[in-house]
Protein backbone atom coordinates (compact mmCIF):
# COMPACT_ATOMS: atom_id res chain seq x y z
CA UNK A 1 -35.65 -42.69 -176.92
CA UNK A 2 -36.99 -45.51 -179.39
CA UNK A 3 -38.42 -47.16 -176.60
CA UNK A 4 -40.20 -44.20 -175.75
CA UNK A 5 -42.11 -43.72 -179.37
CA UNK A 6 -42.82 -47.13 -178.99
CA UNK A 7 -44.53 -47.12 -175.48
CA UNK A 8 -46.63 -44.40 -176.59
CA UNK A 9 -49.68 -45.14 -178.47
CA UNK A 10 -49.93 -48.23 -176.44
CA UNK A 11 -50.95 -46.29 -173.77
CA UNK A 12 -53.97 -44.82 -174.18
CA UNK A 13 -55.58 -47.85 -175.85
CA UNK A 14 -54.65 -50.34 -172.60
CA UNK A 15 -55.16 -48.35 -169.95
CA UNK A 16 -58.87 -47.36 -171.93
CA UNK A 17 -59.60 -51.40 -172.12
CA UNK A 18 -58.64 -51.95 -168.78
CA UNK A 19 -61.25 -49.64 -167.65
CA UNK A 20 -63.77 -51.28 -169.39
CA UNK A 21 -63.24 -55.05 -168.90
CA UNK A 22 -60.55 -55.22 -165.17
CA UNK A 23 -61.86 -57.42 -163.16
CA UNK A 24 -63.39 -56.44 -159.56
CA UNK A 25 -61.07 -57.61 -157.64
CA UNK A 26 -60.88 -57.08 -153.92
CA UNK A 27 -57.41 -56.15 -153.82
CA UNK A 28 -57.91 -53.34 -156.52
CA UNK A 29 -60.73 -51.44 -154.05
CA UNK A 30 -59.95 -48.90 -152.44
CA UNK A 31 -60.65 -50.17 -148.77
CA UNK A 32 -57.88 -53.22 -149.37
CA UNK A 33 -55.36 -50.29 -148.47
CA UNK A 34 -51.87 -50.99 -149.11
CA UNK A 35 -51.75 -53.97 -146.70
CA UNK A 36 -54.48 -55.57 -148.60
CA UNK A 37 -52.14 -55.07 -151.97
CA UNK A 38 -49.70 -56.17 -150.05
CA UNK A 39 -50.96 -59.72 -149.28
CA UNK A 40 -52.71 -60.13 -152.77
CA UNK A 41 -49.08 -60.13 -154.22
CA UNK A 42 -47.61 -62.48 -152.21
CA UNK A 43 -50.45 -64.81 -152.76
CA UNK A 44 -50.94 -64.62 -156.30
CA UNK A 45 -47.19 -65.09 -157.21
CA UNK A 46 -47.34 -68.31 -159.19
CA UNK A 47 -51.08 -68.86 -157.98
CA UNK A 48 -54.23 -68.08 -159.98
CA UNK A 49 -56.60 -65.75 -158.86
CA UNK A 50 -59.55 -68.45 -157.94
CA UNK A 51 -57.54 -70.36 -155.85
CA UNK A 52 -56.59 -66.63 -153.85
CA UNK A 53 -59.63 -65.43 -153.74
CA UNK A 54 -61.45 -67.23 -150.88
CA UNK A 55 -57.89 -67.19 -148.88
CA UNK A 56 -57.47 -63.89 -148.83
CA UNK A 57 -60.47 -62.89 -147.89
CA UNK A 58 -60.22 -65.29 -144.78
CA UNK A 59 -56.66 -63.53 -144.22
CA UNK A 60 -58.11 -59.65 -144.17
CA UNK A 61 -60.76 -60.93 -142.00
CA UNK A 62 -58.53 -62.59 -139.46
CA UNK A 63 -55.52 -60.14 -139.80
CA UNK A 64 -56.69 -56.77 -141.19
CA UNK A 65 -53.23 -55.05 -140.50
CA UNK A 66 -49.70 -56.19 -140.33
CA UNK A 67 -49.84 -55.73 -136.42
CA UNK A 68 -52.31 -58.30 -136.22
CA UNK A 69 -50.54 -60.55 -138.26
CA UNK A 70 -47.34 -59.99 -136.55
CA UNK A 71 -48.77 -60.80 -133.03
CA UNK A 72 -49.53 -64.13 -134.18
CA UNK A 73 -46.80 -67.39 -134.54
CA UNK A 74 -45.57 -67.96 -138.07
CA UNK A 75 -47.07 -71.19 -137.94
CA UNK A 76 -50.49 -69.71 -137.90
CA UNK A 77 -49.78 -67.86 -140.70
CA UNK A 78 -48.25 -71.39 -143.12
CA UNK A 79 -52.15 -72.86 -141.51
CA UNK A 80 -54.37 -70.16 -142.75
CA UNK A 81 -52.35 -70.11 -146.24
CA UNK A 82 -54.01 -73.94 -146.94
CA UNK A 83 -53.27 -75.08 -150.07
CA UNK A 84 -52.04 -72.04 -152.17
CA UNK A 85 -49.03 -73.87 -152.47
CA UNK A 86 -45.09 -72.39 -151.89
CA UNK A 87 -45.91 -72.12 -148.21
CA UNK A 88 -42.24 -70.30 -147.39
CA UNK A 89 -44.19 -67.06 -148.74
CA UNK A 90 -46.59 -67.52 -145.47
CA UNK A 91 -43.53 -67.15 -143.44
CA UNK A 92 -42.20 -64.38 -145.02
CA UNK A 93 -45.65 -62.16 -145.30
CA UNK A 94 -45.26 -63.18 -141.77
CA UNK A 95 -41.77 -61.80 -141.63
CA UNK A 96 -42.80 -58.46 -143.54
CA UNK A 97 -45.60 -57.64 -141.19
CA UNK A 98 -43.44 -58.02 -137.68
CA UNK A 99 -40.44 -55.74 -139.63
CA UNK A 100 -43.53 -53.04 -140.51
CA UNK A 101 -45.04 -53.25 -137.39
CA UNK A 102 -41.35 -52.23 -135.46
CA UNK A 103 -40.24 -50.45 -138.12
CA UNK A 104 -43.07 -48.20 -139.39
CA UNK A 105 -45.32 -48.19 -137.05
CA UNK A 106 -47.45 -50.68 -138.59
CA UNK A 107 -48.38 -49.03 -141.78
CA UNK A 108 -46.97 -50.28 -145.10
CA UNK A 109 -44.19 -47.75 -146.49
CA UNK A 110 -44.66 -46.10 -149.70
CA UNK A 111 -41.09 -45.46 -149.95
CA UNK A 112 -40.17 -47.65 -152.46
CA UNK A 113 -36.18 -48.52 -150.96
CA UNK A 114 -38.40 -49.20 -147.34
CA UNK A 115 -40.27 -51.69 -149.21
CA UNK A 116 -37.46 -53.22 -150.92
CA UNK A 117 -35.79 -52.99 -147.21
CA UNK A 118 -38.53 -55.49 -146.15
CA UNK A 119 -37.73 -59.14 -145.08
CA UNK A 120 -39.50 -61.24 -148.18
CA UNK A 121 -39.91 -58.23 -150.30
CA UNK A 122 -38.24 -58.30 -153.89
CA UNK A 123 -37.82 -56.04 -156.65
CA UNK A 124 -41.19 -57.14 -158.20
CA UNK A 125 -43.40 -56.95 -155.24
CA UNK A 126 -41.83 -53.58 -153.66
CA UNK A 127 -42.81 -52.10 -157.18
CA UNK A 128 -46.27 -53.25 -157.24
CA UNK A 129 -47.27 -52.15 -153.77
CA UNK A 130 -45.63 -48.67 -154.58
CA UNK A 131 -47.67 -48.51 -157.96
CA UNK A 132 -50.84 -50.41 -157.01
CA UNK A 133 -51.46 -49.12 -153.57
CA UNK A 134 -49.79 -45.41 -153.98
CA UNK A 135 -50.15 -44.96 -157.49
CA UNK A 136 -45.81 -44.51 -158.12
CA UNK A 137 -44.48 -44.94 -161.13
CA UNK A 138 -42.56 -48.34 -161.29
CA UNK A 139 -42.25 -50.80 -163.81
CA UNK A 140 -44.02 -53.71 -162.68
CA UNK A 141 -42.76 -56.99 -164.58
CA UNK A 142 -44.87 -60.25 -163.57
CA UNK A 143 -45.49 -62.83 -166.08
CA UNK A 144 -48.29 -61.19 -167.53
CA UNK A 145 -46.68 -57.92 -168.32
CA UNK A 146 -43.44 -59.30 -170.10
CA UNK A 147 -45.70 -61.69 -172.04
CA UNK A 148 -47.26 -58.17 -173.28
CA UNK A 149 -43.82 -56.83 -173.62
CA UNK A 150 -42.25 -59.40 -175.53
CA UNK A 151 -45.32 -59.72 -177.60
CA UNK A 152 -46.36 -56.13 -178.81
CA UNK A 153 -42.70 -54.42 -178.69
CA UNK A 154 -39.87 -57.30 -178.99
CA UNK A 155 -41.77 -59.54 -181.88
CA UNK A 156 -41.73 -62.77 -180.00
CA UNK A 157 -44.50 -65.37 -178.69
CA UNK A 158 -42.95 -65.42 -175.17
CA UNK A 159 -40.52 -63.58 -172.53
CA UNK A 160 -36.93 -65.30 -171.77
CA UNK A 161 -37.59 -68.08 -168.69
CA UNK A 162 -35.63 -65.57 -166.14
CA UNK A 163 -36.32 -61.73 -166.75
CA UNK A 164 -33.16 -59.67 -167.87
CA UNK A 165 -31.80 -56.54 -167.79
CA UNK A 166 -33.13 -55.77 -171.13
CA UNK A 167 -36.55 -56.14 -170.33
CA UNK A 168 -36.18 -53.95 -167.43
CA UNK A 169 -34.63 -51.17 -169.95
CA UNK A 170 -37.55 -51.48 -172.17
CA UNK A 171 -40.05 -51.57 -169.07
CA UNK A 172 -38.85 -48.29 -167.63
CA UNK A 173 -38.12 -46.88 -171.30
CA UNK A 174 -42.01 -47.87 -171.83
CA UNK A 175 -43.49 -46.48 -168.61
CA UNK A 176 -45.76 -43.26 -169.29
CA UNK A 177 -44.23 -39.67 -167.34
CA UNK A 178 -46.89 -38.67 -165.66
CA UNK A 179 -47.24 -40.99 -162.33
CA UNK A 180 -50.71 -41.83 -162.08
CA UNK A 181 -50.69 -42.67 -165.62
CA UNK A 182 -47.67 -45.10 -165.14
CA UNK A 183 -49.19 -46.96 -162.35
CA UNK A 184 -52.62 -47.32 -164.07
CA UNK A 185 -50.47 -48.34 -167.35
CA UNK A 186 -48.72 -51.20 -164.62
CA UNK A 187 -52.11 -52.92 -164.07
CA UNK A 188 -53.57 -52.40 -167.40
CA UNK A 189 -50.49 -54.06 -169.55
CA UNK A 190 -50.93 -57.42 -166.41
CA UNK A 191 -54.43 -57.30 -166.53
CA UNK A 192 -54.10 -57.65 -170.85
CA UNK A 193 -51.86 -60.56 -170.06
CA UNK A 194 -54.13 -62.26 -167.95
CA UNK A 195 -57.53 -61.84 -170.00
CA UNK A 196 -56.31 -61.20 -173.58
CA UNK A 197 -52.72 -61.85 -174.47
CA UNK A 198 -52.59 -65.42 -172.39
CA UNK A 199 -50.10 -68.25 -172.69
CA UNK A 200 -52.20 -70.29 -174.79
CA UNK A 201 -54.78 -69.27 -177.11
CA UNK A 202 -54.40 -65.23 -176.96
CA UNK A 203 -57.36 -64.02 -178.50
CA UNK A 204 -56.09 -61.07 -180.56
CA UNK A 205 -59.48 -60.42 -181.67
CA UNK A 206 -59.99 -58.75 -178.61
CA UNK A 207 -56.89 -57.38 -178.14
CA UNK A 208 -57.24 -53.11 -178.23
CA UNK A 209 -53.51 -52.83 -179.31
CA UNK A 210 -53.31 -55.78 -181.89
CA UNK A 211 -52.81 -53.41 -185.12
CA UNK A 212 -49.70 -52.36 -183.45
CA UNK A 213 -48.44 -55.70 -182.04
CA UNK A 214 -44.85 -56.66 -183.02
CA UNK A 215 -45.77 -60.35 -183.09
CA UNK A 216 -49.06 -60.20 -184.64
CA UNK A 217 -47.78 -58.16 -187.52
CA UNK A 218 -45.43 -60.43 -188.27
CA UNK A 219 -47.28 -63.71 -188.33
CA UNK A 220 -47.68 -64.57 -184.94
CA UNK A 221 -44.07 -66.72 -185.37
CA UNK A 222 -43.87 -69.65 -183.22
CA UNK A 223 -41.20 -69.51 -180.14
CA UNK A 224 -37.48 -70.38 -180.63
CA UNK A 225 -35.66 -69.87 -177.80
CA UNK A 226 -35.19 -72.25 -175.30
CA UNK A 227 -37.84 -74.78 -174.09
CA UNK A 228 -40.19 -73.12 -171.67
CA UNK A 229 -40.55 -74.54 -168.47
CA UNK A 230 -43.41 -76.75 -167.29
CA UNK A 231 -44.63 -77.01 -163.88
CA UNK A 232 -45.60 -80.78 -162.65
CA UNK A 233 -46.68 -81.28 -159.32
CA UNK A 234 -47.79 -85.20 -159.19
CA UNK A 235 -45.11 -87.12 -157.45
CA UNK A 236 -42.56 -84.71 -156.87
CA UNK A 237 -41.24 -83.46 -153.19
CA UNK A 238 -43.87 -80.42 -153.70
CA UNK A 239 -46.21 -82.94 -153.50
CA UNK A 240 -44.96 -84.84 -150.48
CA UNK A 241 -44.34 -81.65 -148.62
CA UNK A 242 -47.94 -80.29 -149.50
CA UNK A 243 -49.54 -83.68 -147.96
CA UNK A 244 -46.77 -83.08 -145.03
CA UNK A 245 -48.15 -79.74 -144.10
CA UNK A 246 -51.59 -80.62 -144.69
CA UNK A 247 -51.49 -83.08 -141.86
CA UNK A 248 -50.06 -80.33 -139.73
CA UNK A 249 -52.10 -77.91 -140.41
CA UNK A 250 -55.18 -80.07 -139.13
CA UNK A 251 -53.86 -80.71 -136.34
CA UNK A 252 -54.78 -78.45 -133.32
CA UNK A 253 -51.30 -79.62 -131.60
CA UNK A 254 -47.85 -81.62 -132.37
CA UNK A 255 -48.55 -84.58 -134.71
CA UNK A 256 -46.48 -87.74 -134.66
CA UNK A 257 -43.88 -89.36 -136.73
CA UNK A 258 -46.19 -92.12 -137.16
CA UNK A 259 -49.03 -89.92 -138.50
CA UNK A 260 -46.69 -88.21 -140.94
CA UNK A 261 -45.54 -91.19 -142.45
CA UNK A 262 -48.53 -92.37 -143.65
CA UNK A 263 -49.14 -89.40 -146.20
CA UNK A 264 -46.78 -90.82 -148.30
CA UNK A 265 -45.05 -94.81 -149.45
CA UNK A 266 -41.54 -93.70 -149.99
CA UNK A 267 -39.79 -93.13 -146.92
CA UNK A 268 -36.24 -91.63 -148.46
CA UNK A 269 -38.79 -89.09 -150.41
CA UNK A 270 -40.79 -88.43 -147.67
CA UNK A 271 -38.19 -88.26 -144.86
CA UNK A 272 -36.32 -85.91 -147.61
CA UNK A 273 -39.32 -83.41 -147.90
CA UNK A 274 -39.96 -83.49 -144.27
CA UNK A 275 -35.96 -82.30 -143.56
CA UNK A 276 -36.96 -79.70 -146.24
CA UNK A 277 -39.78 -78.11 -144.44
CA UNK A 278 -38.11 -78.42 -141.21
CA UNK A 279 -34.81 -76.61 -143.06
CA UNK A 280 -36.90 -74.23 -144.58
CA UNK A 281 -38.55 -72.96 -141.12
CA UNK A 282 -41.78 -74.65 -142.00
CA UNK A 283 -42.02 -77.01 -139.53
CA UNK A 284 -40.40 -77.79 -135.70
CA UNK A 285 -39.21 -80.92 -134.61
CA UNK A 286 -39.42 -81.86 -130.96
CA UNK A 287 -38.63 -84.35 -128.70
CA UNK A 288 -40.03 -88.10 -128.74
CA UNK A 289 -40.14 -87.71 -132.75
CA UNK A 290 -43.20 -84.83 -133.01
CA UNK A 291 -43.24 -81.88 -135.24
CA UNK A 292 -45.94 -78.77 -135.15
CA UNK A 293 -45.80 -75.86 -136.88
CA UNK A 294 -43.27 -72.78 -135.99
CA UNK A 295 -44.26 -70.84 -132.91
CA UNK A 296 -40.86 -68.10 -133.33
């Protein structure tokens, strides 16, 4: 396939940078075990590795298998997550670790439909643990890796907003036969899209696989698709449930209306984000107007 041909020489050259410059991270070692791959994906979904870092090391420490995890209440899984931000994935790492604990015995399946299987578990994040942590071939599509994709194969500065079915053809057309190769191919093509080919300012220079990149040949053409989304933060209901759950958090017991309604001047906002959290499973109201974090 044409696809195929493609993926080829790309290969070799990626996977030979990656061993050279991938960063030590503590996920990637061999002691993180699949539960430690695990946990780094769910944290670094829309989260930069910095801000991860110090959390999950806190979380091995505390919970250094799913059964430990799963013996503890949700809520003290949405406290130790702090401010990572998206605090519904605490609850459903939580989720995945009581469902491996019954179901498998507490070890993390390699079977890539028992992943999938798992509460909070998608298509992206069942492939990565089954390529990261048990070296399957999978295409893996993050951010990172369609930025690559869409870059050095397709021609153009950036991915579509949502990933489609065509990218998923060209992923799996792209992924190399033999499976170890595939799965170190996986983190080699994300790791070039976190280092090299960025959002902003690529540097090309650097790039091992620039003389064959669609997009550089031809100019480096500026995007023309549809806008790309931006991310704000300040002001929005993010915001109000962040300060929400940070108040909570702190707090060794149930906190009070009153305290909670001094994180933020709007009420209608505020009482909005707080029936958010509470609808999401984030937080538990109780009687005489307290809330505390989930205990079931």
């Amino acid at each position: 396939m044409a696809e195929r041909a493609l993926g080829e020489p790309l290969h070799a050259p990626v996977i030979d940078w990656f061993d050279e410059n991938a960063r030590d991270l503590p996920w990637r070692r061999p002691e993180a075990g699949a539960w430690g791959v695990m946990v780094s994906e769910f944290m670094l979904q829309q989260t930069p590795v910095s801000r991860v870092l110090p959390v999950y090391e806190q979380w091995l420490a505390r919970w250094p298998r799913p059964a430990d995890l799963a013996r503890e209440a949700p809520g003290e899984a949405v406290r130790a997550w702090g401010r990572l931000g998206y605090p519904r994935r605490a609850l459903r790492l939580h989720g995945a670790a009581v469902a491996i604990t019954e179901r498998h015995g507490g070890d993390v399946p390699a079977d890539h439909a028992q992943l999938l299987a798992l509460p909070g578990i998608g298509e992206y994040t069942a492939a990565a643990v089954a390529s990261f942590a048990y070296g399957q071939r999978h295409p893996v599509l993050d951010t990172n890796v369609r930025r690559v994709l869409a870059r050095a194969v397709t021609g153009v500065q950036y991915p579509p907003n949502a990933t489609t079915a065509a990218e998923r053809r060209l992923a799996r057309a792209l992924l190399p036969d033999d499976e170890g190769t595939a799965a170190r191919w996986a983190a080699a093509s994300m790791e070039l899209g976190a280092l090299v080919c960025t959002a902003k300012n690529e540097a090309c220079h650097r790039c091992p696989i620039a003389a064959r990149c669609a997009w550089h040949l031809a100019g480096k053409p500026e995007h023309d698709g549809p806008p790309r989304r931006g991310q704000t933060y300040a002001g929005t209901d993010r915001q109000v449930r962040g300060r929400l759950l940070a108040v909570l958090r702190e707090a060794p017991g149930p906190v009070s209306q009153a305290a909670l309604d001094r994180v933020w001047h709007e009420p209608v906002q505020r009482a909005r984000a707080l029936d958010g959290l509470v609808a999401d499973g984030l937080v538990e109201p109780l009687p005489g107007g307290r809330y505390r974090l989930p205990l079931t």
